[in-house]
N, C-alpha and C. Protein backbone atom coordinates (compact mmCIF):
# COMPACT_ATOMS: atom_id res chain seq x y z
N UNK A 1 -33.89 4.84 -22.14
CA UNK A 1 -33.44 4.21 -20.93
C UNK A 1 -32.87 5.29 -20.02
N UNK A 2 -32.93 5.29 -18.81
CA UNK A 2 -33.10 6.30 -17.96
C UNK A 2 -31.56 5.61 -16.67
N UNK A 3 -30.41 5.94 -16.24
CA UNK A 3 -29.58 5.48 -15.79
C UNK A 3 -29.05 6.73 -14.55
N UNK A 4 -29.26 5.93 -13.26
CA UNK A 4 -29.19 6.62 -12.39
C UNK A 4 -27.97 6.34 -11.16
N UNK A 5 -27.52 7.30 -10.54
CA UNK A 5 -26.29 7.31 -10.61
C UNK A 5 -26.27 7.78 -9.27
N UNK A 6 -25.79 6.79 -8.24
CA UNK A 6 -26.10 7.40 -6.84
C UNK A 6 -24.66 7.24 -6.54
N UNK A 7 -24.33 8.49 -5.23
CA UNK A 7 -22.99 8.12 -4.83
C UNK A 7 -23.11 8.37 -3.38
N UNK A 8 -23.51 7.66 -2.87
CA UNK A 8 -23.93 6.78 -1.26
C UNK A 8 -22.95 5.66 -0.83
N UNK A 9 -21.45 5.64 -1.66
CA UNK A 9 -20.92 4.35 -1.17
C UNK A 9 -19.35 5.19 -0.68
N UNK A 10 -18.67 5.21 -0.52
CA UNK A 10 -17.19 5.34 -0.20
C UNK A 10 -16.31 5.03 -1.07
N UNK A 11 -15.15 6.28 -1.29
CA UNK A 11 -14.88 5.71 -3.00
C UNK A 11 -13.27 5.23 -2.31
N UNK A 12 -12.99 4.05 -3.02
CA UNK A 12 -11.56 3.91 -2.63
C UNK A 12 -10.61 3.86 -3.76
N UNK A 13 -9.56 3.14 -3.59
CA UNK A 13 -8.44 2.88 -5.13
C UNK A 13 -7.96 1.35 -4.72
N UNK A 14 -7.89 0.95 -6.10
CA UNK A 14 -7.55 -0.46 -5.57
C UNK A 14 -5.91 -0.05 -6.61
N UNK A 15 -5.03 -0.20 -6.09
CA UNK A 15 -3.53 -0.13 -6.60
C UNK A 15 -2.91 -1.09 -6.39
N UNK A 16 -2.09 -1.82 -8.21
CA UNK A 16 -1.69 -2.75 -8.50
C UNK A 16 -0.20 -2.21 -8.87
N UNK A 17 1.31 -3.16 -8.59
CA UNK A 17 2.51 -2.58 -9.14
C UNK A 17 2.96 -3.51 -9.40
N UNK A 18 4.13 -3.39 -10.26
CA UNK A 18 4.98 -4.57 -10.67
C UNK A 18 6.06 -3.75 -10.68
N UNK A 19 7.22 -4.42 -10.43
CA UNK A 19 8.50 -4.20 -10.11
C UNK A 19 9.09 -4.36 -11.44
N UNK A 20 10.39 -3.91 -11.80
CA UNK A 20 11.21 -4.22 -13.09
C UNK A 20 12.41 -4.79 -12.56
N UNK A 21 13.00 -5.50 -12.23
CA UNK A 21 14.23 -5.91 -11.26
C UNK A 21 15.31 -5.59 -12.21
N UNK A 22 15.37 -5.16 -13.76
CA UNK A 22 16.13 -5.44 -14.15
C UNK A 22 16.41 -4.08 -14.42
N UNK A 23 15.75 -3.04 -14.22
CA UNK A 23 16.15 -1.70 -13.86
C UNK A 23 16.56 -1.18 -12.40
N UNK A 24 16.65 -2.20 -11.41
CA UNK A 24 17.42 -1.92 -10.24
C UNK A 24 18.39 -1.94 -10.18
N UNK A 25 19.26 -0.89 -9.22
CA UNK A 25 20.74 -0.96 -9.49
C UNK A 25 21.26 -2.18 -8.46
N UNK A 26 20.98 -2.27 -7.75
CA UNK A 26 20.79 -3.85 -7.37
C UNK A 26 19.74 -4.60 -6.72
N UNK A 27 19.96 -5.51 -5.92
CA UNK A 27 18.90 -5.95 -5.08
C UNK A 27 18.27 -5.53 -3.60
N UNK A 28 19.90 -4.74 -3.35
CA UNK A 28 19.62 -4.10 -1.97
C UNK A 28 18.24 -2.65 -2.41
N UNK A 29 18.73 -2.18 -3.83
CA UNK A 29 17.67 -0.87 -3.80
C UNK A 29 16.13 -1.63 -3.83
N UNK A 30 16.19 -2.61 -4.34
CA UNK A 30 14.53 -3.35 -4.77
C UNK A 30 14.27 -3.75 -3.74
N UNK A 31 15.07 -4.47 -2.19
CA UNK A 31 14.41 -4.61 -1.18
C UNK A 31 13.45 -2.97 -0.83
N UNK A 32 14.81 -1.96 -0.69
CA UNK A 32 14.90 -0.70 0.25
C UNK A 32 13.24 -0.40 -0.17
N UNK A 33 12.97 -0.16 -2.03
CA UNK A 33 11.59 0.10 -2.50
C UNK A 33 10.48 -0.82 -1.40
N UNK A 34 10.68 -2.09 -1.17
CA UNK A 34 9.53 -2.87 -0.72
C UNK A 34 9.56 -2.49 0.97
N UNK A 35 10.87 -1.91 1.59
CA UNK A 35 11.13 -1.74 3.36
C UNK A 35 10.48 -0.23 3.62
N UNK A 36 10.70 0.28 2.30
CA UNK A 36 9.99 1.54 2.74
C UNK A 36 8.38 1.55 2.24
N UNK A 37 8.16 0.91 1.72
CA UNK A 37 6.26 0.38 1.63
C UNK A 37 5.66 -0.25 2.36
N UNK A 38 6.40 -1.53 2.97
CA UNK A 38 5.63 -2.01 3.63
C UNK A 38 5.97 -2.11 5.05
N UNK A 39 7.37 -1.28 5.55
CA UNK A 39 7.52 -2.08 6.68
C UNK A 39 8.40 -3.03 7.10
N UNK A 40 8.97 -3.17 7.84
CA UNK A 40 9.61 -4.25 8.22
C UNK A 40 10.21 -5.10 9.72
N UNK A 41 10.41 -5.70 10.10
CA UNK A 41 10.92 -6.49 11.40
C UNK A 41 12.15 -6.52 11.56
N UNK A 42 13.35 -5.46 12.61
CA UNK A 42 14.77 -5.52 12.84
C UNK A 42 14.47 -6.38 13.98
N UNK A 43 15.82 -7.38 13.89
CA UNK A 43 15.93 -8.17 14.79
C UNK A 43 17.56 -7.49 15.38
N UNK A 44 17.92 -7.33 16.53
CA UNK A 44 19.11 -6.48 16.96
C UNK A 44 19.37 -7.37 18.31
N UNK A 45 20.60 -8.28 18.07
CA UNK A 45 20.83 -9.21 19.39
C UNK A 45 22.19 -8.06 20.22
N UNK A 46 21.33 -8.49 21.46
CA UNK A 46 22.62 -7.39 22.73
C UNK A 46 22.61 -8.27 23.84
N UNK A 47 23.73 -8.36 24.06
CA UNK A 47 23.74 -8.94 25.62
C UNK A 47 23.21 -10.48 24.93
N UNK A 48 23.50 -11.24 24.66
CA UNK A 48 23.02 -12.36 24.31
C UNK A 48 20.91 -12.34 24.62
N UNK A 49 20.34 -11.29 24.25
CA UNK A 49 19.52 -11.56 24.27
C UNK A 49 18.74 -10.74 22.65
N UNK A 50 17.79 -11.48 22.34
CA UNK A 50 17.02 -10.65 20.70
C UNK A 50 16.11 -9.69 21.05
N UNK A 51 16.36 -8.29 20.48
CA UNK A 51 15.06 -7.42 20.70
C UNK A 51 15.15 -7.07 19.35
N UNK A 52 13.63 -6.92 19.11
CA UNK A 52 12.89 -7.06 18.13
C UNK A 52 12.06 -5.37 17.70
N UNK A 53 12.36 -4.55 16.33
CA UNK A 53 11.73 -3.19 16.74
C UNK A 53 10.92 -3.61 15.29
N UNK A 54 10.08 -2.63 15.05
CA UNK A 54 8.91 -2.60 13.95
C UNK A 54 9.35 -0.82 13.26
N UNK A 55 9.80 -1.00 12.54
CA UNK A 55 10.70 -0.19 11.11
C UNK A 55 9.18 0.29 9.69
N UNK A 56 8.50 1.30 10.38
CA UNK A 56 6.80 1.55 9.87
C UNK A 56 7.78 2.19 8.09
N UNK A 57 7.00 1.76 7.71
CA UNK A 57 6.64 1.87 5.60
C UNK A 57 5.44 2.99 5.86
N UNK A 58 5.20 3.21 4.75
CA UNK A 58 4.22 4.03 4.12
C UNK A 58 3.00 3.43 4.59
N UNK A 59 3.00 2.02 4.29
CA UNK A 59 1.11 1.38 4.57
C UNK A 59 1.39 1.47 5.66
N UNK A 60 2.16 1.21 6.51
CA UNK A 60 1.88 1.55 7.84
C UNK A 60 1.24 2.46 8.48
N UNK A 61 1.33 3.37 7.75
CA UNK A 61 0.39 4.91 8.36
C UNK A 61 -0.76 4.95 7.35
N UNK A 62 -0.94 4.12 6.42
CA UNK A 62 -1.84 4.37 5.71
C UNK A 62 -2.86 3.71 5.73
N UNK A 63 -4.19 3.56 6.56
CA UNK A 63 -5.53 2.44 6.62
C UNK A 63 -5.21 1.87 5.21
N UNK A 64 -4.91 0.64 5.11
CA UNK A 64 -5.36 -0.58 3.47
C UNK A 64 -5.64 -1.78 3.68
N UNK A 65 -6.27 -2.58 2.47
CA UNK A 65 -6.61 -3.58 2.93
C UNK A 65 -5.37 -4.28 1.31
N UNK A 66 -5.06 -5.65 1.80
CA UNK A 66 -4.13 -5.95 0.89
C UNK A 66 -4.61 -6.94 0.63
N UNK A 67 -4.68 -6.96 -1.10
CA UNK A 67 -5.65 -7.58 -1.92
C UNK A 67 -4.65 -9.40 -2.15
N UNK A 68 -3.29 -8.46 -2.18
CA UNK A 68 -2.44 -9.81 -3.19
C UNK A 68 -1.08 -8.99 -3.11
N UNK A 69 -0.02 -9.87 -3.50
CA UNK A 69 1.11 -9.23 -2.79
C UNK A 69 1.58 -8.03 -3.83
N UNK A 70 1.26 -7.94 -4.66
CA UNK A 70 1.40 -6.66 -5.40
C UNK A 70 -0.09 -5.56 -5.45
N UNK A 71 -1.13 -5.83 -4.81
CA UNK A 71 -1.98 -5.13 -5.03
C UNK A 71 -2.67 -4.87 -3.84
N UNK A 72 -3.39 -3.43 -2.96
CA UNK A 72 -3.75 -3.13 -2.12
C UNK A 72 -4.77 -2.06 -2.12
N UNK A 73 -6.08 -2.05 -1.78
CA UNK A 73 -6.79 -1.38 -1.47
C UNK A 73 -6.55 0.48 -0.40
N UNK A 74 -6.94 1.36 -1.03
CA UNK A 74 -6.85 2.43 0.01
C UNK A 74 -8.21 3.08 0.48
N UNK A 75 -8.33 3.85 0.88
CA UNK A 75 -9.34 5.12 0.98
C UNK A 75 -8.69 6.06 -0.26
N UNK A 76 -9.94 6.71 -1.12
CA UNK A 76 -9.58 7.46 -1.84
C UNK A 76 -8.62 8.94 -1.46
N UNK A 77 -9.25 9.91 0.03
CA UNK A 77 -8.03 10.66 0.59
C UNK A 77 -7.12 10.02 0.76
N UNK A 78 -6.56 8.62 1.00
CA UNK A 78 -4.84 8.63 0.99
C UNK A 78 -4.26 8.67 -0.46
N UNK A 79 -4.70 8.77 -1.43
CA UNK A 79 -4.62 8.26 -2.66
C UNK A 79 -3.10 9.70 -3.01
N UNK A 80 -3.04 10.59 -2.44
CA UNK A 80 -2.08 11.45 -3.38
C UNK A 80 -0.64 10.89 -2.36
N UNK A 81 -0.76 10.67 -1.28
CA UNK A 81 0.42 10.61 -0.38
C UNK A 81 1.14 9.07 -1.50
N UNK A 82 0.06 7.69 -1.55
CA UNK A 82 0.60 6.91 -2.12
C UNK A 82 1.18 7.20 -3.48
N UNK A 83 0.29 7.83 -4.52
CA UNK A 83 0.46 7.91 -5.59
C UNK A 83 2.51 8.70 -6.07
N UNK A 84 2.49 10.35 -4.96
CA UNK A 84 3.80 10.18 -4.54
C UNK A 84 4.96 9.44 -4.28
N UNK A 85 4.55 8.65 -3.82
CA UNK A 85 5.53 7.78 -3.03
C UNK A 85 6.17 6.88 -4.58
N UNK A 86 4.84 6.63 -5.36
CA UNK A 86 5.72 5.37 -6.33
C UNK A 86 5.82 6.40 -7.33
N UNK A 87 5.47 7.87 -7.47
CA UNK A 87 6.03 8.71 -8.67
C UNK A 87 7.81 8.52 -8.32
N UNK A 88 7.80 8.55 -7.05
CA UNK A 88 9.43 8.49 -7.04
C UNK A 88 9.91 7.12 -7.25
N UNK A 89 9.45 6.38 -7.37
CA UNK A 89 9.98 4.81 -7.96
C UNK A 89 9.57 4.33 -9.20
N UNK A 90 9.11 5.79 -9.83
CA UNK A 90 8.48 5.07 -11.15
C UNK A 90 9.41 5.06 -12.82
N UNK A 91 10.75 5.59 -12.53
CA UNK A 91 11.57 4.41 -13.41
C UNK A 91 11.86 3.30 -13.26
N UNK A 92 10.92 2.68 -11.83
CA UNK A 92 11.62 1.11 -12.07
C UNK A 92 10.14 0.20 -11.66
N UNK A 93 9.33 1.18 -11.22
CA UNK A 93 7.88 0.32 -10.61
C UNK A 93 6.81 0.82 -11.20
N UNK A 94 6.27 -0.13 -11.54
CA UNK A 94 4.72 0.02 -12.67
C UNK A 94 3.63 0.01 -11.94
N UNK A 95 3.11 0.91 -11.56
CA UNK A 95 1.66 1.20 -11.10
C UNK A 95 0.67 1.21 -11.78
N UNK A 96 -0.60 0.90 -11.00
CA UNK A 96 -1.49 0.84 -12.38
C UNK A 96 -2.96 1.49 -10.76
N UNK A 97 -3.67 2.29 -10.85
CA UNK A 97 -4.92 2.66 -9.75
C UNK A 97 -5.94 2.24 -10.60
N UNK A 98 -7.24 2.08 -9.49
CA UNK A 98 -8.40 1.60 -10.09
C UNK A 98 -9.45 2.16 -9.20
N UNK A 99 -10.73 3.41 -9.59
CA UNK A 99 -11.32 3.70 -8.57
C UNK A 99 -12.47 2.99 -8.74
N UNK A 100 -13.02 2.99 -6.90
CA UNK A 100 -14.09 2.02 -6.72
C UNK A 100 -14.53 2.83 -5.95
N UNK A 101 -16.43 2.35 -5.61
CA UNK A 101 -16.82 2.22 -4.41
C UNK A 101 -17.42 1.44 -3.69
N UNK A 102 -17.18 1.23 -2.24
CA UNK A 102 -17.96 0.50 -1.69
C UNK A 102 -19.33 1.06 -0.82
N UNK A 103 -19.93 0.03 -1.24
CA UNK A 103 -21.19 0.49 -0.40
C UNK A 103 -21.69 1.07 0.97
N UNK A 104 -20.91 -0.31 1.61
CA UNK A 104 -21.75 -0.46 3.06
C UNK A 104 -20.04 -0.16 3.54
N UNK A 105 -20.60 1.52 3.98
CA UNK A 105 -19.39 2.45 5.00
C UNK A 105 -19.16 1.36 6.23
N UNK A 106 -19.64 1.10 6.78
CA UNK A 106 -19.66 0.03 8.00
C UNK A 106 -18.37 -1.15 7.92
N UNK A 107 -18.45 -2.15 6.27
CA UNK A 107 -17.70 -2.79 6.06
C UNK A 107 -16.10 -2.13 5.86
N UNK A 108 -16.20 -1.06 5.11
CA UNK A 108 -14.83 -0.66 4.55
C UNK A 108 -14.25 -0.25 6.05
N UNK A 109 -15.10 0.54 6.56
CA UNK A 109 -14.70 0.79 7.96
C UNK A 109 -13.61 -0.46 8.75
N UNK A 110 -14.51 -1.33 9.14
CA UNK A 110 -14.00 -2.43 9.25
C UNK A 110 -12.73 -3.20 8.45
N UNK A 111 -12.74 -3.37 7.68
CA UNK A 111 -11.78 -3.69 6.53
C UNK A 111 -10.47 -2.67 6.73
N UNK A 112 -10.10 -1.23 6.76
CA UNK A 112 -9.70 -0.47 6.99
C UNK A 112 -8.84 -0.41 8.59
N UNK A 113 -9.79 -1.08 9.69
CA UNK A 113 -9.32 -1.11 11.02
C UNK A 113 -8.96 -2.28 11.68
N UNK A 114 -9.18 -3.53 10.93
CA UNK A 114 -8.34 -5.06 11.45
C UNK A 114 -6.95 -5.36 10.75
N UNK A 115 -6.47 -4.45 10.67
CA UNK A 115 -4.96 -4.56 10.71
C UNK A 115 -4.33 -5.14 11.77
């Protein structure tokens, strides 16, 4: 049997984590882990009026597509910036990567830019 092996697709990582809450020193550090990943919405009232700023995480600069709330798709080049990021959270957050590829560059493209 003869098995052939083309690499014509775009390789990405699909990265899964789980949190340990019970190795956080409290709850404020287990938010801070999730504000600096994903991002977040300050709401700051002045003058009796609400302004609203956008507080960028890591995926923020990083093209992903998000699979499930613990698991998110990358491009394989972002793969060392992320992988960093949870080496430093990894006495308390369980990572797990998975490489893939996709085929049709066109889609991931896409997938990658409707954020």
């Amino acid at each position: 049997m003869r098995v052939e092996i083309r690499n014509n697709g775009v390789p990405v990582a699909i990265i899964t984590f789980h949190t340990n809450p019970e190795k956080f020193d409290s709850d404020y550090e287990r938010i801070k882990f999730f504000k600096e990943l994903h991002g977040w919405n300050q709401t700051v009232p002045k003058n009796g009026k609400k302004y609203e700023y956008r507080r960028p995480g890591l995926l923020d600069e990083i093209p992903h597509v998000k699979i499930a709330d613990s698991a998110f798709m990358i491009a394989m080049e972002n793969m060392d910036r992320v992988m960093s990021y949870f080496q430093e959270w990894s006495d308390k957050v369980e990572c797990e990567m998975m490489e893939a590829m996709i085929k049709d560059r066109g889609k991931i493209e896409q997938l990658f830019h409707e954020q």
